[in-house]
C-alpha atoms as a PDB file:
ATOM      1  CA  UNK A   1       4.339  -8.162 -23.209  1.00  0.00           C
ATOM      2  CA  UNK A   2       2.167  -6.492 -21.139  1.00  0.00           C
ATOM      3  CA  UNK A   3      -1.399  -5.829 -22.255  1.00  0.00           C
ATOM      4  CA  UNK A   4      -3.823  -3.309 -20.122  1.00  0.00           C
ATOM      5  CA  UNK A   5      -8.030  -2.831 -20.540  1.00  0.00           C
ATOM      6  CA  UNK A   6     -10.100  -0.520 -18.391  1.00  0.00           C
ATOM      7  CA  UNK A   7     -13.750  -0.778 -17.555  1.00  0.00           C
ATOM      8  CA  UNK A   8     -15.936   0.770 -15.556  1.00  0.00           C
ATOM      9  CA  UNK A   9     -16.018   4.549 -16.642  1.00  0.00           C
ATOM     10  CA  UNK A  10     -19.513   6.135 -17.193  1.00  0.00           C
ATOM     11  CA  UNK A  11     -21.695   9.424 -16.055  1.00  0.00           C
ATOM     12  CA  UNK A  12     -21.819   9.520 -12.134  1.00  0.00           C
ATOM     13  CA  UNK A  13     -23.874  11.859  -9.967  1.00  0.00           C
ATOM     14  CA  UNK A  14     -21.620  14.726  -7.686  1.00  0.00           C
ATOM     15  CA  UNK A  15     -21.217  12.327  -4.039  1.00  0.00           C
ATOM     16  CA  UNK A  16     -21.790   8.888  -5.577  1.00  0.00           C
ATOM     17  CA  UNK A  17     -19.317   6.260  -6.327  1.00  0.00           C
ATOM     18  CA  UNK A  18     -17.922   4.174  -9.220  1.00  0.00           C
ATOM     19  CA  UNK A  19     -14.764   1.557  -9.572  1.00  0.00           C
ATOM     20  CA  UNK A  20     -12.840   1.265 -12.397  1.00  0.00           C
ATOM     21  CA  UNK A  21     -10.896  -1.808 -13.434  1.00  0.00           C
ATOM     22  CA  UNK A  22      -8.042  -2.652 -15.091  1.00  0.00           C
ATOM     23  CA  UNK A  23      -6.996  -6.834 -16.559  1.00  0.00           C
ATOM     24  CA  UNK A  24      -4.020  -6.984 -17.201  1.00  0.00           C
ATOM     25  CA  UNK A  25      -2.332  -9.705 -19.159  1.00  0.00           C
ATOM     26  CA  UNK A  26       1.446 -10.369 -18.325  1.00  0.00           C
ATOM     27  CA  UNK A  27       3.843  -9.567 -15.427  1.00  0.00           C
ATOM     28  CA  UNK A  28       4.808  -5.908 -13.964  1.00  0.00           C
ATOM     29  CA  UNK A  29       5.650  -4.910 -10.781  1.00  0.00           C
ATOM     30  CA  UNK A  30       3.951  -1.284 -10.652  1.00  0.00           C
ATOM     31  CA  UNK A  31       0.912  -0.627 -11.739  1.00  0.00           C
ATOM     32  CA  UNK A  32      -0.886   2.406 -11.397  1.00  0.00           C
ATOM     33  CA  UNK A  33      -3.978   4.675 -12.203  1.00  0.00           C
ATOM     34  CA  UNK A  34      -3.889   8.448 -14.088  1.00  0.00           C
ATOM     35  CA  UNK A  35      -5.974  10.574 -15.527  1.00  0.00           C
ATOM     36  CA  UNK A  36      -6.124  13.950 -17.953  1.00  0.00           C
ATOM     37  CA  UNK A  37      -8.965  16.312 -17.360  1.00  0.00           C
ATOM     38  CA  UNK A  38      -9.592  18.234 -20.368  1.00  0.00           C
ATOM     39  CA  UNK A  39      -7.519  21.018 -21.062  1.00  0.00           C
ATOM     40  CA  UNK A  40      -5.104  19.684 -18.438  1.00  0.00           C
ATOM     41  CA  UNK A  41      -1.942  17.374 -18.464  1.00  0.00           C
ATOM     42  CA  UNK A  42      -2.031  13.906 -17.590  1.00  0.00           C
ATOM     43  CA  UNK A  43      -1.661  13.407 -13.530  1.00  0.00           C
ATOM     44  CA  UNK A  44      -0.929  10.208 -11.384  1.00  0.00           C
ATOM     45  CA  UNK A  45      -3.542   9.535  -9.256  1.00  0.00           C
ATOM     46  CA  UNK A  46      -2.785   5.672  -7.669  1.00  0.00           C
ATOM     47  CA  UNK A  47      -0.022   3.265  -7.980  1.00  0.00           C
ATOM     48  CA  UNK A  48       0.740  -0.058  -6.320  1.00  0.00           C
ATOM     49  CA  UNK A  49       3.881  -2.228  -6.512  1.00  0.00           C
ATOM     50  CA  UNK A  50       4.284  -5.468  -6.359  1.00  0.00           C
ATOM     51  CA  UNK A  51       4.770  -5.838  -2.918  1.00  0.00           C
ATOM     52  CA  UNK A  52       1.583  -3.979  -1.896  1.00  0.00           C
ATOM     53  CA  UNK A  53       2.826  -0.914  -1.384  1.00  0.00           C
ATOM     54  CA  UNK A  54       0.139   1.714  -2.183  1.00  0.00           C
ATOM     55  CA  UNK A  55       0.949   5.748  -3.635  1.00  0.00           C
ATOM     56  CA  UNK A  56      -1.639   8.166  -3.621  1.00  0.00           C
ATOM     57  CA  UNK A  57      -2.016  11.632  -5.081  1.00  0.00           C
ATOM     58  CA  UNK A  58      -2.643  14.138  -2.247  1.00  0.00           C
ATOM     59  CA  UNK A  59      -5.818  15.380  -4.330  1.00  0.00           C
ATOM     60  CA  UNK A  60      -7.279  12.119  -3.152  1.00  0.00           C
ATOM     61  CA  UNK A  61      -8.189  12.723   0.296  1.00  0.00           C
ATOM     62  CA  UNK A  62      -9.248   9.328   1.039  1.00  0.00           C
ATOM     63  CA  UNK A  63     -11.425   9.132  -1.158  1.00  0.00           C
ATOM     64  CA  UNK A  64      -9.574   6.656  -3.960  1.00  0.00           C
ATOM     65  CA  UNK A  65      -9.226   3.543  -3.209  1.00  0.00           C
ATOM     66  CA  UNK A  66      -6.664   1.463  -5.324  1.00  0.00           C
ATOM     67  CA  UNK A  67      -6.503  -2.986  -5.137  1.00  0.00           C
ATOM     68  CA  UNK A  68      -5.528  -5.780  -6.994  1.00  0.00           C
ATOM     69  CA  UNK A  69      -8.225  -8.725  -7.546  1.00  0.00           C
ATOM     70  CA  UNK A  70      -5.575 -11.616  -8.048  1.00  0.00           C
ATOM     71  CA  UNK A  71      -8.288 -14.049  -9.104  1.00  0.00           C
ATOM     72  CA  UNK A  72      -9.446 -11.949 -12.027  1.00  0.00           C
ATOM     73  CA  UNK A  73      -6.092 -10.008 -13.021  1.00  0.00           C
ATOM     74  CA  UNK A  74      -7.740  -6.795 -12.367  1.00  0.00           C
ATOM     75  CA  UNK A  75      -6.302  -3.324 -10.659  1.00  0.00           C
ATOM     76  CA  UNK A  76      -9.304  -1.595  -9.219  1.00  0.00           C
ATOM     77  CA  UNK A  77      -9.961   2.144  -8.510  1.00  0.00           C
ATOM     78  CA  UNK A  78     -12.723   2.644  -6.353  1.00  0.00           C
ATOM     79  CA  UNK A  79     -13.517   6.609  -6.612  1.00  0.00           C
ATOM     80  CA  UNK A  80     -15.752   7.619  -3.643  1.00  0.00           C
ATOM     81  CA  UNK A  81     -17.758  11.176  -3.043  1.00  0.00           C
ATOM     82  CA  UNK A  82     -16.906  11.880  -6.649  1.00  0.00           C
ATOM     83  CA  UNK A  83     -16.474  15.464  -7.239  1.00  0.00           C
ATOM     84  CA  UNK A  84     -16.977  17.646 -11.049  1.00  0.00           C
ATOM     85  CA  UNK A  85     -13.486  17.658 -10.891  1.00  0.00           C
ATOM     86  CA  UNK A  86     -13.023  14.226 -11.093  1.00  0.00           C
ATOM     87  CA  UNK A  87     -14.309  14.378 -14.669  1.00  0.00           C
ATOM     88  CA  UNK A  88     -11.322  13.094 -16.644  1.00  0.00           C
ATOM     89  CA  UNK A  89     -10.079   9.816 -19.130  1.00  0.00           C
ATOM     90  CA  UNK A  90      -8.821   7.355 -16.505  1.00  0.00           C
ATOM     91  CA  UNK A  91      -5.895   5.455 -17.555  1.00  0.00           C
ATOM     92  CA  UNK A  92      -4.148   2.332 -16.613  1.00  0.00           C
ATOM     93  CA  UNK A  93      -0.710   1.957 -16.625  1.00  0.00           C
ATOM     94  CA  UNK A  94       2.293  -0.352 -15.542  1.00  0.00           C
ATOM     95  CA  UNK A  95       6.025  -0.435 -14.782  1.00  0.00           C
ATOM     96  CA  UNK A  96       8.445  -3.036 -14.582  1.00  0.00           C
ATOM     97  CA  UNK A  97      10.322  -1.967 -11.482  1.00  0.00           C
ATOM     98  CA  UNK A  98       9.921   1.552  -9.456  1.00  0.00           C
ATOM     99  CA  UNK A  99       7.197   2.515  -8.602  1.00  0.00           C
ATOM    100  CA  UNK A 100       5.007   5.750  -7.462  1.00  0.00           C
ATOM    101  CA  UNK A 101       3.259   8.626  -9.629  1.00  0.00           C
ATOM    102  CA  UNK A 102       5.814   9.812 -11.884  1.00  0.00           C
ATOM    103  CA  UNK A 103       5.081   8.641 -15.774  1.00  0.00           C
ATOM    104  CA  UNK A 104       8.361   7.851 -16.130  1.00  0.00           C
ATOM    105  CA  UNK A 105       8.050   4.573 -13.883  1.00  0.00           C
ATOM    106  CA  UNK A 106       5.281   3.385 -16.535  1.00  0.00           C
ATOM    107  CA  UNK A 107       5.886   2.336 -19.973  1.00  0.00           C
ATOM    108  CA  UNK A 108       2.612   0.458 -20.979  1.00  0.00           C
ATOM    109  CA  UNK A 109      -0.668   2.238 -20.960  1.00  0.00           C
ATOM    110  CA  UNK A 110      -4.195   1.989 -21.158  1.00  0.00           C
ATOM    111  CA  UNK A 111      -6.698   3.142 -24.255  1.00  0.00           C
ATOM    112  CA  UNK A 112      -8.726   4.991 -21.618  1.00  0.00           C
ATOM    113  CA  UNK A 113     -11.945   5.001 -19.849  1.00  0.00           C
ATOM    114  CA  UNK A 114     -14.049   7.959 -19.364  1.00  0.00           C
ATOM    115  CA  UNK A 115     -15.686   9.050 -16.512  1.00  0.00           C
ATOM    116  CA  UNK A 116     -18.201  12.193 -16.395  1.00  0.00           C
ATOM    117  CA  UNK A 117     -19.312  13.396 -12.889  1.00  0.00           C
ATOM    118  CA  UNK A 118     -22.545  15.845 -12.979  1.00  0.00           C
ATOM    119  CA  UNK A 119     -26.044  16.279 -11.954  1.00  0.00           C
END
């Protein structure tokens, strides 16, 4: 069984930077990062298999950053030049085989962590 727990959301300034994290007990191959904006369905934002292979939304722009911190079981978002429109719930979520930015490739989720972008 696969367990997920974010961290890391809070209140951010427009242009500044946070990470979120994810630990994740037990073994999956995809794991991946969405979030739902209020009033707004639930989009992929960053995935990474397994193997290293890294999916990004193209709302991104370099600006996301997605890793894996093998020593401490975390997935890591780092969200750079954060935007108002990056105000969402940030979820964590993992597959056991495909993977990419369609729900359907995750089947364990994340309660959630919130992050609020103004001045």
């Amino acid at each position: 069984q696969v367990l997920l727990m974010e961290s890391g959301g809070g209140s951010v300034q427009p242009g500044g930077s946070l990470k979120l994290s994810c630990t994740v007990s037990g073994y999956t191959n995809c794991m991946g990062w969405f979030r739902q904006a209020p009033g707004k369905e639930r989009e992929g934002v960053a995935s990474m298999s397994g193997g290293g292979s890294r999916y990004y939304a193209e709302f991104v722009r370099g600006r996301f950053i997605i890793s894996k911190d093998t020593a401490k079981n975390t997935l890591d978002l780092q969200i750079n030049n954060v935007t108002p429109e990056d105000t969402a719930m940030y979820f964590c979520a993992a597959g056991p085989r495909s993977c990419g930015l369609y729900e359907r490739y995750f089947n364990t989720w994340g309660q959630g962590t919130q992050v609020t972008v103004s001045s």
